[in-house]
PDB file of N, CA and C in Angstrom:
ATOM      1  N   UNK A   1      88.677 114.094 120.004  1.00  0.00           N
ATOM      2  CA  UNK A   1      88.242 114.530 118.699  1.00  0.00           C
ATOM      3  C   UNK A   1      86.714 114.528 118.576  1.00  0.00           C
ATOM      4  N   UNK A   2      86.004 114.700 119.384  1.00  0.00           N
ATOM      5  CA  UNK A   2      84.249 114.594 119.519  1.00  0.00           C
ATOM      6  C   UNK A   2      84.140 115.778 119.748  1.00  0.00           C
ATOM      7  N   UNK A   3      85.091 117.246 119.774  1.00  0.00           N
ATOM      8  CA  UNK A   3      84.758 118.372 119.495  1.00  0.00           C
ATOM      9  C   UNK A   3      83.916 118.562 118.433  1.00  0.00           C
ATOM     10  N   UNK A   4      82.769 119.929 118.659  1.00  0.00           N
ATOM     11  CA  UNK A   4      82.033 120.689 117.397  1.00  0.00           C
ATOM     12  C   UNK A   4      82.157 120.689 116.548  1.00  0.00           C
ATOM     13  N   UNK A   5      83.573 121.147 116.222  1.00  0.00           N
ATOM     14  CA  UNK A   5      84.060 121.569 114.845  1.00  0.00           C
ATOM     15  C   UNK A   5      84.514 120.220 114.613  1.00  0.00           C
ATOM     16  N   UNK A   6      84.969 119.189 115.161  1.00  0.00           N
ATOM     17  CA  UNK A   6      85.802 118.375 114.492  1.00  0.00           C
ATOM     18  C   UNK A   6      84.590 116.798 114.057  1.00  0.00           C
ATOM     19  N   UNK A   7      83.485 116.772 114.649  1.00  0.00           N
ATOM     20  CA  UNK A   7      82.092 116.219 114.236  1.00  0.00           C
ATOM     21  C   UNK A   7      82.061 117.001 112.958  1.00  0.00           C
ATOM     22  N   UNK A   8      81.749 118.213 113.250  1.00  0.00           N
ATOM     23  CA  UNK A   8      81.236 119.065 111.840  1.00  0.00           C
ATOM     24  C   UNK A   8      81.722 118.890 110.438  1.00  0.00           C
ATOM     25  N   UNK A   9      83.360 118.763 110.933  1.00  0.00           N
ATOM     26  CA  UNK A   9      84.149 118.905 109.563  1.00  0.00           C
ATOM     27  C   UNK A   9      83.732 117.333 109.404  1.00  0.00           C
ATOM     28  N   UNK A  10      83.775 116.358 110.140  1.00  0.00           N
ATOM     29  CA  UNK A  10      83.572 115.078 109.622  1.00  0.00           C
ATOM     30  C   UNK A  10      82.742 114.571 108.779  1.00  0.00           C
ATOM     31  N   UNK A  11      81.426 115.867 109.436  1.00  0.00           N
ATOM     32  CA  UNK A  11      80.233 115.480 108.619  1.00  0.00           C
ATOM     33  C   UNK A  11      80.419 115.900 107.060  1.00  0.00           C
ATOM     34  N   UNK A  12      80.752 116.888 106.998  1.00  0.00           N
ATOM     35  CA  UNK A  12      80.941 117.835 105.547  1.00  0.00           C
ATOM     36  C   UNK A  12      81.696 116.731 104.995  1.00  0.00           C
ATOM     37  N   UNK A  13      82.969 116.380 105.557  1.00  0.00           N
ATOM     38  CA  UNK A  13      83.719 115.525 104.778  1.00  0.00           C
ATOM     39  C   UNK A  13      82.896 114.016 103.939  1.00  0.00           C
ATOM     40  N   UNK A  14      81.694 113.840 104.986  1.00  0.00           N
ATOM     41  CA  UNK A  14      81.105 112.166 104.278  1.00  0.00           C
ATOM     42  C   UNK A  14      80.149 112.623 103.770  1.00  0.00           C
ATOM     43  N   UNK A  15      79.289 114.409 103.659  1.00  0.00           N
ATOM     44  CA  UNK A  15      78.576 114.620 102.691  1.00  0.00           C
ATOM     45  C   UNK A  15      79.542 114.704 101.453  1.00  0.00           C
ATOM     46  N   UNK A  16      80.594 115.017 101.268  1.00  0.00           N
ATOM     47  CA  UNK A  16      81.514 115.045  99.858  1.00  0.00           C
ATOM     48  C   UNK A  16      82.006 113.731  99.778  1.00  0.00           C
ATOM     49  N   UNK A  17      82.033 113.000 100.403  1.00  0.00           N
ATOM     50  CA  UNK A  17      82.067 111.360 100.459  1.00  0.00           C
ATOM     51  C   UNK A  17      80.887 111.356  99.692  1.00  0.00           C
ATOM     52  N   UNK A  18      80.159 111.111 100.191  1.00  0.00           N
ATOM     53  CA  UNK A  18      79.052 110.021  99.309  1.00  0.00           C
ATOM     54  C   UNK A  18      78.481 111.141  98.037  1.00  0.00           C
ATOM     55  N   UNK A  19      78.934 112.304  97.818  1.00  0.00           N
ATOM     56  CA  UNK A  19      77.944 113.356  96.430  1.00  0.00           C
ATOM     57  C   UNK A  19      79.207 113.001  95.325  1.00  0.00           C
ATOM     58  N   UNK A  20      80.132 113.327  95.823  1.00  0.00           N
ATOM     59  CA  UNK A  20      81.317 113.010  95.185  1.00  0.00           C
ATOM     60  C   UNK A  20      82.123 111.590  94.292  1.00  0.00           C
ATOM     61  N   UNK A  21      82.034 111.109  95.649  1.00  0.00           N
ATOM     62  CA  UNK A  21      82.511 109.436  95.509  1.00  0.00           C
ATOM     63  C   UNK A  21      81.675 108.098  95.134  1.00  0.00           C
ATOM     64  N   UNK A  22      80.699 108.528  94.330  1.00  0.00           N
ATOM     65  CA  UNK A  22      79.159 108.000  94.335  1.00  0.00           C
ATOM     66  C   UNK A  22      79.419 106.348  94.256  1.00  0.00           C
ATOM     67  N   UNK A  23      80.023 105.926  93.234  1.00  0.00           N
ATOM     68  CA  UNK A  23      80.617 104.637  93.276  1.00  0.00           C
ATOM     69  C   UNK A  23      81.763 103.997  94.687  1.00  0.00           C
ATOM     70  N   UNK A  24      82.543 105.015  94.996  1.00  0.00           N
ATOM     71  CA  UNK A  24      83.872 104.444  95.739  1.00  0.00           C
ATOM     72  C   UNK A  24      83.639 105.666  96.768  1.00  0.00           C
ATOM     73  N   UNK A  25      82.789 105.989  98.151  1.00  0.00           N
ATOM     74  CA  UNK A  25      82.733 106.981  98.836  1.00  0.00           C
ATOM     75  C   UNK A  25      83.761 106.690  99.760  1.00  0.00           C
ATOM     76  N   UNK A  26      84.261 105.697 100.163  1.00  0.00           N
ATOM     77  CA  UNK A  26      85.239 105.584 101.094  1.00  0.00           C
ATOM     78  C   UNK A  26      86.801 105.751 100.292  1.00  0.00           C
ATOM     79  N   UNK A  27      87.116 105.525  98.791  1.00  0.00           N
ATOM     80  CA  UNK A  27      88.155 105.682  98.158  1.00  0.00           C
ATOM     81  C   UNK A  27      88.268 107.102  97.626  1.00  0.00           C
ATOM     82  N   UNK A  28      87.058 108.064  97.673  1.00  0.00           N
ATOM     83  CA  UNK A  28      87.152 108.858  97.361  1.00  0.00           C
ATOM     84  C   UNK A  28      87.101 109.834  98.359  1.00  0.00           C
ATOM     85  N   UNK A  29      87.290 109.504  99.577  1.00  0.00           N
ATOM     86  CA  UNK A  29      87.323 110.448 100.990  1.00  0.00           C
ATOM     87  C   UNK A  29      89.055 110.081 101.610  1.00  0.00           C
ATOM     88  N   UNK A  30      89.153 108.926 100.950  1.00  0.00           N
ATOM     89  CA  UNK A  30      90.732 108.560 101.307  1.00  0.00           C
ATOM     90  C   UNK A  30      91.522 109.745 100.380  1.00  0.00           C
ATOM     91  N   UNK A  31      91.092 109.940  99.051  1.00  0.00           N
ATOM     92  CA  UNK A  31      91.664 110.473  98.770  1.00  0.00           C
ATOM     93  C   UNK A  31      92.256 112.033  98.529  1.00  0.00           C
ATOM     94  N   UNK A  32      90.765 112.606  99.043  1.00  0.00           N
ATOM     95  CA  UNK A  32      90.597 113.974  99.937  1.00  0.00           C
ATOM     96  C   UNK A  32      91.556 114.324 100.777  1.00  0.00           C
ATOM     97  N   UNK A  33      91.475 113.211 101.685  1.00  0.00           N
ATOM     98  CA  UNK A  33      92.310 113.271 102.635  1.00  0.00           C
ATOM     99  C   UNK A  33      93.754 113.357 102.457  1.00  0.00           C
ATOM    100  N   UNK A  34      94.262 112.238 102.142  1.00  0.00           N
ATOM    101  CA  UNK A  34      95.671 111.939 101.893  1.00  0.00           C
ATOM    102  C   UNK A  34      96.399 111.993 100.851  1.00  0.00           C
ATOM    103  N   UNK A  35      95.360 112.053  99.355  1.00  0.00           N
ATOM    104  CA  UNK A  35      96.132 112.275  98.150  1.00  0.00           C
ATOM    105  C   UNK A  35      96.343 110.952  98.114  1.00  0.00           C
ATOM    106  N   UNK A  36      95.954 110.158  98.300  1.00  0.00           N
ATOM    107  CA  UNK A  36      96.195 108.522  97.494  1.00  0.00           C
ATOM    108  C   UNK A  36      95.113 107.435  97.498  1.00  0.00           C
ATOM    109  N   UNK A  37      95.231 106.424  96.757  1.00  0.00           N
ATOM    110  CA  UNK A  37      94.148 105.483  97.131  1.00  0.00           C
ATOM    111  C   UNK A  37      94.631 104.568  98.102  1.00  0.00           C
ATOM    112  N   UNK A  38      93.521 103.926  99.316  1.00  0.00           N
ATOM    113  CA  UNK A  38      93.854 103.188 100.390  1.00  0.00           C
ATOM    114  C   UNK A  38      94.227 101.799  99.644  1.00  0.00           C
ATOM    115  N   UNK A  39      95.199 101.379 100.560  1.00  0.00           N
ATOM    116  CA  UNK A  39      95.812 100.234  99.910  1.00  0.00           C
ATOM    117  C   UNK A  39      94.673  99.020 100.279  1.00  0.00           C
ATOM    118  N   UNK A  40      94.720  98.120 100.301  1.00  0.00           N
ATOM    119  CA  UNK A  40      93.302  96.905 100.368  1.00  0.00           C
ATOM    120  C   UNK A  40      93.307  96.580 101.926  1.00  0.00           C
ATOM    121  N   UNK A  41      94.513  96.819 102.714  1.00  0.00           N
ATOM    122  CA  UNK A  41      93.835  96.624 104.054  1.00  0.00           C
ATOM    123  C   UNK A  41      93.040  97.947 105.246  1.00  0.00           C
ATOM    124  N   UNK A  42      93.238  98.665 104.142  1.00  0.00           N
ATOM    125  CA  UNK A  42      92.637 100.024 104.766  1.00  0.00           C
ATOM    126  C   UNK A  42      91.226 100.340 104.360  1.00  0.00           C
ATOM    127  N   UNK A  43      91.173  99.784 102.806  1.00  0.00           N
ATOM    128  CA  UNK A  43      89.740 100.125 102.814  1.00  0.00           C
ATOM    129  C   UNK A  43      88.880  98.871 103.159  1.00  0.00           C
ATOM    130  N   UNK A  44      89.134  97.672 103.558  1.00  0.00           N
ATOM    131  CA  UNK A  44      88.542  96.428 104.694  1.00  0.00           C
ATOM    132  C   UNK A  44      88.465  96.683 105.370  1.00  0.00           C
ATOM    133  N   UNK A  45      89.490  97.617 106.276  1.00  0.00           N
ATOM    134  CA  UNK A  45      88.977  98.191 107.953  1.00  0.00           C
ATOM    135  C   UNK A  45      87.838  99.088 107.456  1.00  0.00           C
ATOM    136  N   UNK A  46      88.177 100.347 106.977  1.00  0.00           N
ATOM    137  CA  UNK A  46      87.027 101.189 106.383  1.00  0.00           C
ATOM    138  C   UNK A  46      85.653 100.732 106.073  1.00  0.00           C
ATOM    139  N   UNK A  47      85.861  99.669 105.530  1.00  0.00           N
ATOM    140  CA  UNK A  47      84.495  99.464 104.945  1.00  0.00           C
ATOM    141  C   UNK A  47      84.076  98.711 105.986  1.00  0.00           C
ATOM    142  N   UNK A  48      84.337  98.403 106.613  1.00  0.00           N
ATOM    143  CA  UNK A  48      84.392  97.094 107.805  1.00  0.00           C
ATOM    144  C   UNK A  48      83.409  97.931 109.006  1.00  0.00           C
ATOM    145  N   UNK A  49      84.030  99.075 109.072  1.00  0.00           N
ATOM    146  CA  UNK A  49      83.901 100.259 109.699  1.00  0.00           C
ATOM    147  C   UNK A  49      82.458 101.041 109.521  1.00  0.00           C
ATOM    148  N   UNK A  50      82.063 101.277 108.159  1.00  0.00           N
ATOM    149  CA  UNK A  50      81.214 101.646 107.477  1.00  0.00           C
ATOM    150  C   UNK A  50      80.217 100.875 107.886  1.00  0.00           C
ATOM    151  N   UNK A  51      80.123  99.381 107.577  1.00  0.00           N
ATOM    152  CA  UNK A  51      79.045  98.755 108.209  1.00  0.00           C
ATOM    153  C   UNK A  51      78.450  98.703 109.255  1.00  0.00           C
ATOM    154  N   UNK A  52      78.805  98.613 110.592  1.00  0.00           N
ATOM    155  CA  UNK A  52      79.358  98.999 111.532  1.00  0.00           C
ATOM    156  C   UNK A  52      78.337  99.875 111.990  1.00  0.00           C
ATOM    157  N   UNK A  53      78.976 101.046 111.814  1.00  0.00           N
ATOM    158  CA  UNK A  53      77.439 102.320 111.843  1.00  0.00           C
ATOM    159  C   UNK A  53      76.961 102.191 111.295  1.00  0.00           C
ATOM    160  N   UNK A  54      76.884 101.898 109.886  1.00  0.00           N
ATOM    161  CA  UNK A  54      75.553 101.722 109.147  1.00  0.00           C
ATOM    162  C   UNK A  54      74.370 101.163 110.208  1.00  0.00           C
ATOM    163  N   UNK A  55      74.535  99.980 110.156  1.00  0.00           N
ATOM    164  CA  UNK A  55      73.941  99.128 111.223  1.00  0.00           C
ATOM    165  C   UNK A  55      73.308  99.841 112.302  1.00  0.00           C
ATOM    166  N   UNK A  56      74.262 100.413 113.585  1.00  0.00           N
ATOM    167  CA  UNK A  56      73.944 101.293 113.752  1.00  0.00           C
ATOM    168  C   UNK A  56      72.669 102.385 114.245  1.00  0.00           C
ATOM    169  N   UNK A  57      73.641 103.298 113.029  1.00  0.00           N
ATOM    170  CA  UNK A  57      72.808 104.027 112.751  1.00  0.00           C
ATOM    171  C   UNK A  57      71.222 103.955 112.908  1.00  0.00           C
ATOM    172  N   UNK A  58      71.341 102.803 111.676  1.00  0.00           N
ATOM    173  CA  UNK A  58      69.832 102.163 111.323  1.00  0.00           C
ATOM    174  C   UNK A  58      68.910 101.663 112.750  1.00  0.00           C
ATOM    175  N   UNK A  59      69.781 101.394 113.604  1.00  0.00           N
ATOM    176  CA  UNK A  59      68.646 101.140 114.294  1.00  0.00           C
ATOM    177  C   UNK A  59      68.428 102.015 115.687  1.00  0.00           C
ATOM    178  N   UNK A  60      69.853 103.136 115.671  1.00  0.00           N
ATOM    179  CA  UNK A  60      69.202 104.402 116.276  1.00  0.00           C
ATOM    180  C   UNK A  60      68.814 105.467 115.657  1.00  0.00           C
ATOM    181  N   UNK A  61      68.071 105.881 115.364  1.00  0.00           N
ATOM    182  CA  UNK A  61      67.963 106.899 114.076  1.00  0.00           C
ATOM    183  C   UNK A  61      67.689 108.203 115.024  1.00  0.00           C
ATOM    184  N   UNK A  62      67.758 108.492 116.491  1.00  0.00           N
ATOM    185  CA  UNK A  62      67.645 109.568 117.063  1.00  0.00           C
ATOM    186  C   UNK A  62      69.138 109.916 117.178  1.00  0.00           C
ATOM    187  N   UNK A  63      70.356 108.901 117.191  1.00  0.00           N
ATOM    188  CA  UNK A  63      71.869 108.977 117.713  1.00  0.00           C
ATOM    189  C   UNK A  63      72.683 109.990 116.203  1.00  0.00           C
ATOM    190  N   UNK A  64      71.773 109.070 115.217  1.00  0.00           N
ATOM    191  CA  UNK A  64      72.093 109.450 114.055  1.00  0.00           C
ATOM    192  C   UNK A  64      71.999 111.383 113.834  1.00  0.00           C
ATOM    193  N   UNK A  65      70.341 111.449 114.003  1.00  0.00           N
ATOM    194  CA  UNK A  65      69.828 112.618 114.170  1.00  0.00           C
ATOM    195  C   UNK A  65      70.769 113.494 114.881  1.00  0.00           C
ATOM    196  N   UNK A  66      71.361 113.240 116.065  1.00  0.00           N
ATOM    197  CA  UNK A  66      72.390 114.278 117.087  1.00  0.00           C
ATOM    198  C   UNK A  66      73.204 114.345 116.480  1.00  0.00           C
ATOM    199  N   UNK A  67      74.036 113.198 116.056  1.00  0.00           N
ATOM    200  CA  UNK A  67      75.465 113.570 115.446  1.00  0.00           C
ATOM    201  C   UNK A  67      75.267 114.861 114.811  1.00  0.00           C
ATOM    202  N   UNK A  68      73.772 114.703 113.587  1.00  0.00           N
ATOM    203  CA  UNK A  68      74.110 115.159 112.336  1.00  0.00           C
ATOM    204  C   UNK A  68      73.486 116.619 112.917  1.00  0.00           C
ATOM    205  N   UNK A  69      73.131 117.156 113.667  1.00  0.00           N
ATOM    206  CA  UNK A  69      72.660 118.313 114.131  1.00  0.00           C
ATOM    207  C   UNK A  69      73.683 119.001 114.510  1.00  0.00           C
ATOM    208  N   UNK A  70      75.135 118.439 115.172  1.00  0.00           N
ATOM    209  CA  UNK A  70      76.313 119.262 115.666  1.00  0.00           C
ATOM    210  C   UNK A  70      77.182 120.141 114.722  1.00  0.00           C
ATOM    211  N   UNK A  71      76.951 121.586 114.909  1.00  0.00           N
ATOM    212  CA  UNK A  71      77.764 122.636 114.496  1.00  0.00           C
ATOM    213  C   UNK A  71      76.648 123.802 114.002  1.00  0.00           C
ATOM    214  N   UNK A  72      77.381 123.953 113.555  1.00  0.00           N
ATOM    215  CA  UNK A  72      76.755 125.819 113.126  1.00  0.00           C
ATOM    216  C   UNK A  72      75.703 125.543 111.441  1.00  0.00           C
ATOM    217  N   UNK A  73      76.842 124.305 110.723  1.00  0.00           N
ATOM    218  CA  UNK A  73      76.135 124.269 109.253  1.00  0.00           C
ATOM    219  C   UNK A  73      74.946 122.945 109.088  1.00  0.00           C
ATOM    220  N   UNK A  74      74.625 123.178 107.918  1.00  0.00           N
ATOM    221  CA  UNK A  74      72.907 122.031 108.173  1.00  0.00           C
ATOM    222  C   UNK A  74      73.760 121.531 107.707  1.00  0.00           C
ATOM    223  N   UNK A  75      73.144 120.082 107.772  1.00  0.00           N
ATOM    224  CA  UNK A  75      73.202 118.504 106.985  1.00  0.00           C
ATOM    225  C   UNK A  75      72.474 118.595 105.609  1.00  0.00           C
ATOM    226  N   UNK A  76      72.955 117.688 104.679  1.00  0.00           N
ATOM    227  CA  UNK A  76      72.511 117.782 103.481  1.00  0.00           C
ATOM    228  C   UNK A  76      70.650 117.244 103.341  1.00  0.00           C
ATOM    229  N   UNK A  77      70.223 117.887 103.109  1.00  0.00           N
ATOM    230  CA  UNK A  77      68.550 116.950 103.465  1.00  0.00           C
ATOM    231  C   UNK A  77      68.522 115.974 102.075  1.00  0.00           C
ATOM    232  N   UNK A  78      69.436 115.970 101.274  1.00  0.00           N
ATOM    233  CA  UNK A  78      68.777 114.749 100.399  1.00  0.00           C
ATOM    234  C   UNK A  78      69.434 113.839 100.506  1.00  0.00           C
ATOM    235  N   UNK A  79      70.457 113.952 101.563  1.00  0.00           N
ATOM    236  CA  UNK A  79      71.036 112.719 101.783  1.00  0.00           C
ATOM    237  C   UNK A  79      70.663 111.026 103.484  1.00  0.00           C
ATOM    238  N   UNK A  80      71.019 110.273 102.957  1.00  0.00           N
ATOM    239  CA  UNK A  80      69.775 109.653 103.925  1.00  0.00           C
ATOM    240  C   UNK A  80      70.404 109.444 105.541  1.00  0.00           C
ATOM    241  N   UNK A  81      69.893 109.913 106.370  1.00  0.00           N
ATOM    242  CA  UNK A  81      70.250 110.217 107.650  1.00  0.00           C
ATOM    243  C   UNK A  81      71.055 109.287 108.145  1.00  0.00           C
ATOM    244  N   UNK A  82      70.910 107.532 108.437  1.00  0.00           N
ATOM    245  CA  UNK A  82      71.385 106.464 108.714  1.00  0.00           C
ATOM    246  C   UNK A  82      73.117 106.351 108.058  1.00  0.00           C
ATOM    247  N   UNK A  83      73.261 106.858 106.344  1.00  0.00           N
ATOM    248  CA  UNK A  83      74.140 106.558 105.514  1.00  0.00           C
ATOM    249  C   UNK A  83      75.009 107.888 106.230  1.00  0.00           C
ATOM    250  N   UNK A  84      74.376 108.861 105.842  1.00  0.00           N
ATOM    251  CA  UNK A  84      75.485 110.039 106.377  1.00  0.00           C
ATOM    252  C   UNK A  84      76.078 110.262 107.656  1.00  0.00           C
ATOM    253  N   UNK A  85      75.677 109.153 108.410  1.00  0.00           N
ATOM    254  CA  UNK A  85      75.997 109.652 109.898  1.00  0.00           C
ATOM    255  C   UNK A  85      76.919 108.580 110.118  1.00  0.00           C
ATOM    256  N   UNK A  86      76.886 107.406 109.205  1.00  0.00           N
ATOM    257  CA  UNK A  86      78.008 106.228 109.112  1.00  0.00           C
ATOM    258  C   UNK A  86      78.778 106.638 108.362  1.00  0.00           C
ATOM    259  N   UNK A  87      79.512 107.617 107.195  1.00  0.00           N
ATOM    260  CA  UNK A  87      80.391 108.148 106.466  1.00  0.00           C
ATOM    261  C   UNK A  87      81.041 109.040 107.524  1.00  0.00           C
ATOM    262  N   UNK A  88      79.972 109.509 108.297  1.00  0.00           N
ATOM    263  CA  UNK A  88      80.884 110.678 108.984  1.00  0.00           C
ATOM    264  C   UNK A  88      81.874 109.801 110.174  1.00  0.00           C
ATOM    265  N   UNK A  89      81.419 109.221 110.340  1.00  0.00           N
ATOM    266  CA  UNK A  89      82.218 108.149 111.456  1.00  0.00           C
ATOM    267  C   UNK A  89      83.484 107.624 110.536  1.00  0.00           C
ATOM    268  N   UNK A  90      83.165 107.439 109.848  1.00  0.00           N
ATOM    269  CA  UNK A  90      84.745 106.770 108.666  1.00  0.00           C
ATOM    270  C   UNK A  90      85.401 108.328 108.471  1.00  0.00           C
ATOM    271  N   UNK A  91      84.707 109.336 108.108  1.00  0.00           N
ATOM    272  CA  UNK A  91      85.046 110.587 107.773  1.00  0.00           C
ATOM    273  C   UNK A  91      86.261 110.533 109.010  1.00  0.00           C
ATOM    274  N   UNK A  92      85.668 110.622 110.006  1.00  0.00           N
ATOM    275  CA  UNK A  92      86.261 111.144 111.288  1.00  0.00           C
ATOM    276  C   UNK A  92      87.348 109.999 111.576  1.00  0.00           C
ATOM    277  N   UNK A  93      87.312 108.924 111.500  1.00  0.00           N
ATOM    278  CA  UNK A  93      88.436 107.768 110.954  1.00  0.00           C
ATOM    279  C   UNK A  93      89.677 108.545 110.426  1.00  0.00           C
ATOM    280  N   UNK A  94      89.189 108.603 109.285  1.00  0.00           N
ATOM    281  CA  UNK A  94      90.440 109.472 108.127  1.00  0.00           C
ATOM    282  C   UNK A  94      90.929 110.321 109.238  1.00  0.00           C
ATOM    283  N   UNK A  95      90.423 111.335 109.780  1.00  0.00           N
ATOM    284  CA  UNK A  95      90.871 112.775 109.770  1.00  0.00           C
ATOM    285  C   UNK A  95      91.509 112.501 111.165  1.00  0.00           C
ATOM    286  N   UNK A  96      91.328 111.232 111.538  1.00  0.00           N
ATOM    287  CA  UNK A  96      92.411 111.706 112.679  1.00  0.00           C
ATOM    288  C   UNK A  96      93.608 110.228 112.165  1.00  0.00           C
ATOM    289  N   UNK A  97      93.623 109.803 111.932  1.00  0.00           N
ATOM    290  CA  UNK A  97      94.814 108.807 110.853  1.00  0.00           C
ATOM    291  C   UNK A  97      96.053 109.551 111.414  1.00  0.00           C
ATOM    292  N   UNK A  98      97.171 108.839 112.022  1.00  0.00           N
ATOM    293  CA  UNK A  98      98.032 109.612 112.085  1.00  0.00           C
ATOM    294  C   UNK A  98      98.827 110.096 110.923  1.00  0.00           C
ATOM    295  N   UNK A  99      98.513 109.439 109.721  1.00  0.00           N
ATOM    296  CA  UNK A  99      99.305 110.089 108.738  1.00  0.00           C
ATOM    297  C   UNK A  99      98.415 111.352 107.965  1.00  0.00           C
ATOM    298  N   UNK A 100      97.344 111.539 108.239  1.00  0.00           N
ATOM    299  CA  UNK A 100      96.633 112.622 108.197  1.00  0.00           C
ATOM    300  C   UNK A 100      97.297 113.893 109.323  1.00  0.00           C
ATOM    301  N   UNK A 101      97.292 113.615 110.471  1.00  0.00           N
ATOM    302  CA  UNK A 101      97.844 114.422 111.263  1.00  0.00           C
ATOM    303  C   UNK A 101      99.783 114.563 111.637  1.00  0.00           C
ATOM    304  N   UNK A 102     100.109 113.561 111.570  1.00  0.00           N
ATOM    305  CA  UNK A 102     101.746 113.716 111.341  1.00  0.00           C
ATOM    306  C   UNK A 102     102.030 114.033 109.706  1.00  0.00           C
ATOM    307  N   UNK A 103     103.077 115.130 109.770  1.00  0.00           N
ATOM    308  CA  UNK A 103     103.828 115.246 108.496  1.00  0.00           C
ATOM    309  C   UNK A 103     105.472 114.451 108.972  1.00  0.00           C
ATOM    310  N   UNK A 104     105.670 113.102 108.257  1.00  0.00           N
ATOM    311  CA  UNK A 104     106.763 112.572 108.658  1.00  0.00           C
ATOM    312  C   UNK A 104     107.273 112.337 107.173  1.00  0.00           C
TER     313      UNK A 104
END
Protein backbone atom coordinates (compact mmCIF):
# COMPACT_ATOMS: atom_id res chain seq x y z
CA UNK A 1 0.00 0.00 0.00
CA UNK A 2 3.06 2.65 -0.44
CA UNK A 3 1.71 2.95 -3.99
CA UNK A 4 1.23 6.76 -5.57
CA UNK A 5 -2.15 6.84 -5.52
CA UNK A 6 -2.62 5.11 -2.34
CA UNK A 7 0.08 7.78 -0.32
CA UNK A 8 -1.93 10.39 -2.25
CA UNK A 9 -5.37 9.43 -1.28
CA UNK A 10 -3.93 9.15 2.30
CA UNK A 11 -2.70 12.44 2.16
CA UNK A 12 -6.04 14.14 0.95
CA UNK A 13 -7.70 12.00 3.46
CA UNK A 14 -5.54 13.73 6.72
CA UNK A 15 -5.80 17.10 4.85
CA UNK A 16 -9.83 16.56 5.45
CA UNK A 17 -8.73 15.10 8.75
CA UNK A 18 -7.34 17.90 10.31
CA UNK A 19 -9.67 21.09 8.06
CA UNK A 20 -12.59 19.12 8.89
CA UNK A 21 -12.13 17.35 12.19
CA UNK A 22 -10.52 20.41 13.84
CA UNK A 23 -11.29 19.29 17.40
CA UNK A 24 -11.45 15.24 16.87
CA UNK A 25 -9.15 14.75 13.44
CA UNK A 26 -8.67 11.19 14.09
CA UNK A 27 -12.66 10.67 15.03
CA UNK A 28 -13.49 12.50 12.26
CA UNK A 29 -11.35 10.50 9.59
CA UNK A 30 -12.73 7.30 11.36
CA UNK A 31 -15.69 8.42 10.40
CA UNK A 32 -15.12 9.20 6.68
CA UNK A 33 -14.00 6.13 6.52
CA UNK A 34 -16.28 3.70 8.11
CA UNK A 35 -19.41 5.62 9.02
CA UNK A 36 -18.91 5.28 12.78
CA UNK A 37 -17.09 6.55 15.72
CA UNK A 38 -13.88 4.42 16.82
CA UNK A 39 -14.65 2.64 19.83
CA UNK A 40 -11.86 3.73 22.75
CA UNK A 41 -9.40 1.07 21.84
CA UNK A 42 -9.05 2.20 18.36
CA UNK A 43 -8.72 5.65 18.82
CA UNK A 44 -5.59 4.80 21.67
CA UNK A 45 -3.94 2.84 18.96
CA UNK A 46 -4.70 5.85 16.58
CA UNK A 47 -3.71 8.37 18.61
CA UNK A 48 -0.90 6.33 19.92
CA UNK A 49 -0.06 6.16 16.30
CA UNK A 50 -0.41 9.84 15.63
CA UNK A 51 2.26 10.58 18.07
CA UNK A 52 4.45 8.40 16.77
CA UNK A 53 4.97 10.32 13.48
CA UNK A 54 4.32 13.29 14.86
CA UNK A 55 7.55 12.85 16.60
CA UNK A 56 8.82 11.74 13.73
CA UNK A 57 8.05 13.72 11.44
CA UNK A 58 9.35 16.56 13.58
CA UNK A 59 12.55 15.54 13.55
CA UNK A 60 12.78 14.52 9.84
CA UNK A 61 11.25 17.25 8.16
CA UNK A 62 12.93 16.21 4.66
CA UNK A 63 10.94 12.41 5.12
CA UNK A 64 7.98 14.49 5.87
CA UNK A 65 8.62 16.77 2.77
CA UNK A 66 8.72 13.33 0.33
CA UNK A 67 5.80 11.77 1.62
CA UNK A 68 3.92 14.97 1.09
CA UNK A 69 5.29 15.61 -2.52
CA UNK A 70 3.89 12.01 -3.81
CA UNK A 71 1.22 12.18 -6.58
CA UNK A 72 -0.03 14.36 -9.18
CA UNK A 73 -2.07 16.87 -6.47
CA UNK A 74 -0.26 19.63 -4.09
CA UNK A 75 -0.36 19.47 -0.36
CA UNK A 76 -2.31 21.96 1.44
CA UNK A 77 0.36 24.92 2.12
CA UNK A 78 -1.44 26.17 5.21
CA UNK A 79 -1.28 23.21 6.74
CA UNK A 80 1.91 22.36 8.90
CA UNK A 81 4.21 19.88 7.17
CA UNK A 82 5.30 17.68 10.41
CA UNK A 83 1.21 17.44 11.43
CA UNK A 84 0.07 16.50 7.90
CA UNK A 85 2.45 13.94 7.14
CA UNK A 86 1.55 12.21 10.68
CA UNK A 87 -2.40 12.26 9.79
CA UNK A 88 -1.54 10.84 6.60
CA UNK A 89 0.14 7.87 8.22
CA UNK A 90 -3.11 7.29 10.50
CA UNK A 91 -4.99 8.28 7.19
CA UNK A 92 -3.31 5.34 5.55
CA UNK A 93 -3.99 3.22 8.91
CA UNK A 94 -7.77 3.64 8.28
CA UNK A 95 -7.73 2.93 4.63
CA UNK A 96 -6.25 -0.20 4.74
CA UNK A 97 -8.30 -1.53 8.14
CA UNK A 98 -9.61 -4.63 7.07
CA UNK A 99 -12.99 -3.56 7.74
CA UNK A 100 -12.42 -0.68 5.44
CA UNK A 101 -11.40 -3.12 2.78
CA UNK A 102 -13.58 -6.36 3.53
CA UNK A 103 -17.38 -6.02 3.06
CA UNK A 104 -18.35 -8.90 5.62
Amino acid sequence: MNDTIYVEAARKLAERMIAEGADDPIGHGFKLVLGRAPKTTERTALSGAATKFLAFYEANPKDAQGLLRQGKSNSSPSLPTPQLAAYAGVASILLNLDETVTKE
